[in-house]
C-alpha atoms as a PDB file:
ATOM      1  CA  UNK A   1      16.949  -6.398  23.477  1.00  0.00           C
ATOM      2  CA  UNK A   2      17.149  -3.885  20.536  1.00  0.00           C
ATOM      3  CA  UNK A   3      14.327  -1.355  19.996  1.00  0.00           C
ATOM      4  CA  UNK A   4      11.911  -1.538  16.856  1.00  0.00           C
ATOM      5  CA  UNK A   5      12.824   1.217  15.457  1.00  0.00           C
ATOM      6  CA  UNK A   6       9.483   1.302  12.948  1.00  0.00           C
ATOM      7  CA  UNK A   7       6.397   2.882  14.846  1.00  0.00           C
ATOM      8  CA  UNK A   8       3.045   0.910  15.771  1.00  0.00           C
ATOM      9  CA  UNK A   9       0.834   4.544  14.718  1.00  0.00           C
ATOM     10  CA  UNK A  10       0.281   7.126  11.799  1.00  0.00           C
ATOM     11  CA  UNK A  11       1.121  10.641  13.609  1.00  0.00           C
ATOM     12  CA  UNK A  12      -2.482  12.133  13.526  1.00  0.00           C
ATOM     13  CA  UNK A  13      -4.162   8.773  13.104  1.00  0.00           C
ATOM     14  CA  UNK A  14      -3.528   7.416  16.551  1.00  0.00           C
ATOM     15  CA  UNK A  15      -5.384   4.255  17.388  1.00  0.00           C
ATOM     16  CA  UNK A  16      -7.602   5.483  14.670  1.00  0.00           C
ATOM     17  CA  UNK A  17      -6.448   3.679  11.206  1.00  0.00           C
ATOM     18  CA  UNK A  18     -10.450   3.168  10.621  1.00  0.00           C
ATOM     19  CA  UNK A  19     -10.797   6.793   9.586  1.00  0.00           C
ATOM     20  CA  UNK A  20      -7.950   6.388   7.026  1.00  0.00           C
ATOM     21  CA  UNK A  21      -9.180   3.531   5.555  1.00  0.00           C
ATOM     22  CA  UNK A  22     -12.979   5.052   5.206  1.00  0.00           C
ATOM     23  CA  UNK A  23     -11.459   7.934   3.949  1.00  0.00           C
ATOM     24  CA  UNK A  24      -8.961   5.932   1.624  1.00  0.00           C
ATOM     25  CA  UNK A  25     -12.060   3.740   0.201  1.00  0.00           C
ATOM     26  CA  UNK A  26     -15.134   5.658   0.416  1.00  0.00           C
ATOM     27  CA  UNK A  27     -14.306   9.322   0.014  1.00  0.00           C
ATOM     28  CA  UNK A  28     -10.591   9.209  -2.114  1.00  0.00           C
ATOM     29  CA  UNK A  29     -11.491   9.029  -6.091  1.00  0.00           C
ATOM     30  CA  UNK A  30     -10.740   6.090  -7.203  1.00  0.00           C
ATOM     31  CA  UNK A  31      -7.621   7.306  -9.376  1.00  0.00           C
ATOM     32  CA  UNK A  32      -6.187   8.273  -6.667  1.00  0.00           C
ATOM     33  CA  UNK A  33      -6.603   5.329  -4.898  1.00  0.00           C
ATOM     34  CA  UNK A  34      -4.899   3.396  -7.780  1.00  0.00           C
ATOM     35  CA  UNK A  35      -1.754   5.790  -7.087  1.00  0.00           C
ATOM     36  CA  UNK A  36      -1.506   4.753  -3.419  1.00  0.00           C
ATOM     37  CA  UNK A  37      -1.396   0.683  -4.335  1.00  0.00           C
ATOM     38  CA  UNK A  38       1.219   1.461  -7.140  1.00  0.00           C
ATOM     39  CA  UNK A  39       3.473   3.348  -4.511  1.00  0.00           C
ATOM     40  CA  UNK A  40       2.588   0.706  -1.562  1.00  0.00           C
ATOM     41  CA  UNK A  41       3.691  -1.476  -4.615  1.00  0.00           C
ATOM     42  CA  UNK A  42       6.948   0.181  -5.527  1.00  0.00           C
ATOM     43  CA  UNK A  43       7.480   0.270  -1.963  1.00  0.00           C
ATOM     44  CA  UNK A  44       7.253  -3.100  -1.141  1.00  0.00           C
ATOM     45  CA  UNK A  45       9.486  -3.745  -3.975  1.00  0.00           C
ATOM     46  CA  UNK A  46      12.267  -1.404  -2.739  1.00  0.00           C
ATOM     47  CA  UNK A  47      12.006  -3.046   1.302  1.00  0.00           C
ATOM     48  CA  UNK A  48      12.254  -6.274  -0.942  1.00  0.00           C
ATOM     49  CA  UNK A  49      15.591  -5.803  -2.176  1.00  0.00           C
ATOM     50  CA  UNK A  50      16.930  -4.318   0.735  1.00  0.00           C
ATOM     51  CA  UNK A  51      15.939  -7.499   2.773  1.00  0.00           C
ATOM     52  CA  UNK A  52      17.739  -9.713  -0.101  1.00  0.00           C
ATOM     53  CA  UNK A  53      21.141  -7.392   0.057  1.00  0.00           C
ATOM     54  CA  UNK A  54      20.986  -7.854   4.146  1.00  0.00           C
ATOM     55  CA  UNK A  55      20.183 -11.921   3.808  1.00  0.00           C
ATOM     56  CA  UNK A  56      17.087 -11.841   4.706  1.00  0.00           C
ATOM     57  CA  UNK A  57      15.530 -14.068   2.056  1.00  0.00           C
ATOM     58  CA  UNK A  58      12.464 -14.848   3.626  1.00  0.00           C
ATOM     59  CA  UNK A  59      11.432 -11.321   4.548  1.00  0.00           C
ATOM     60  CA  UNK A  60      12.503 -10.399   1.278  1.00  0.00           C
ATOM     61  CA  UNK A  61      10.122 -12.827  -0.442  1.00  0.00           C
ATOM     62  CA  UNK A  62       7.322 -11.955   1.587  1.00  0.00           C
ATOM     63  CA  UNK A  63       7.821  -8.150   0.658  1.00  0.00           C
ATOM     64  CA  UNK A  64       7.954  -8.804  -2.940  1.00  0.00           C
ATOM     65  CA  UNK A  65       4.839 -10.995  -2.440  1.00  0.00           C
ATOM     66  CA  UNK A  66       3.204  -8.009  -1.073  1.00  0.00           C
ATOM     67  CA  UNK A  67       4.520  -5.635  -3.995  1.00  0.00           C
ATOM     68  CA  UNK A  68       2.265  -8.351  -6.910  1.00  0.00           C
ATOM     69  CA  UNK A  69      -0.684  -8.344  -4.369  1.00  0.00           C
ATOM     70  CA  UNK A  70      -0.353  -4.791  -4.650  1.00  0.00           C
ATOM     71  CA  UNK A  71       0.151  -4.408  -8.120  1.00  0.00           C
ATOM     72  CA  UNK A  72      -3.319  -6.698  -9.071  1.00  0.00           C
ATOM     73  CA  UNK A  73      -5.160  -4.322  -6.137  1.00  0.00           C
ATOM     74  CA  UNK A  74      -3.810  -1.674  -8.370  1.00  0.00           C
ATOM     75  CA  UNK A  75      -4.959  -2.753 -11.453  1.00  0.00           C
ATOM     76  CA  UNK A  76      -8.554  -4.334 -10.250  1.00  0.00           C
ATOM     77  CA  UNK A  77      -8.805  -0.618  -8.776  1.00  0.00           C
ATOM     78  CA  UNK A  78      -7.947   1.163 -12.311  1.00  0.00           C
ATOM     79  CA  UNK A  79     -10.379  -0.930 -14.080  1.00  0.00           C
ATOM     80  CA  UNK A  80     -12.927  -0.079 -11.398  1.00  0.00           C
ATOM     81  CA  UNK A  81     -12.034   3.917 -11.913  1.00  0.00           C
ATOM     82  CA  UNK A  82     -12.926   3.558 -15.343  1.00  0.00           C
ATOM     83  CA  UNK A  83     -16.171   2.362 -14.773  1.00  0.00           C
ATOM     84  CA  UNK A  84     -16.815   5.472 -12.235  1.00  0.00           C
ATOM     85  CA  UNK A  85     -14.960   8.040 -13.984  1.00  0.00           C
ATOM     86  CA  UNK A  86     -17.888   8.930 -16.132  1.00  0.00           C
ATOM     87  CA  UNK A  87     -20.284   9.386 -12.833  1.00  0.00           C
ATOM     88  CA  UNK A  88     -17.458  11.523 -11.370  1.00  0.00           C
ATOM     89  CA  UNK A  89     -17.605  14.821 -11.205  1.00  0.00           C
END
């Protein structure tokens, strides 16, 4: 059988992906956070179209799925940084 070559854990955030996430959503300004959902988003694109160039259509629809669920987060996130932005120091 061939080995995954794509790890199951963040180096430094082993078995611990809560912490990231609290950090990500409750401490990280929310500008920021709108940066990490447009690169997930880019991302996802990219993975997208290397699925479709290896024939992987389904995989490759899923990932480009992911890249517009992204890309709303993104935006809903924006719009919600310019309601704090004043209140941030």
């Amino acid at each position: 059988m061939k080995k995954n070559k794509h790890p199951t854990e963040i180096p430094g955030y082993e078995g611990n992906l809560f912490k990231l996430v609290d950090f990500i959503v409750g401490e990280l300004r929310f500008d920021e956070v709108k940066k990490l959902h447009q690169l997930l988003s880019e991302r996802y694109l990219l993975e997208s179209k290397k699925e479709e160039d290896l024939g992987h259509i389904k995989a490759s629809g899923e990932l480009l799925e992911a890249s517009k669920t992204e890309g709303l987060t993104e935006k809903a996130i924006e719009r919600l940084w310019i309601i704090c932005k004043p209140y941030t120091k």
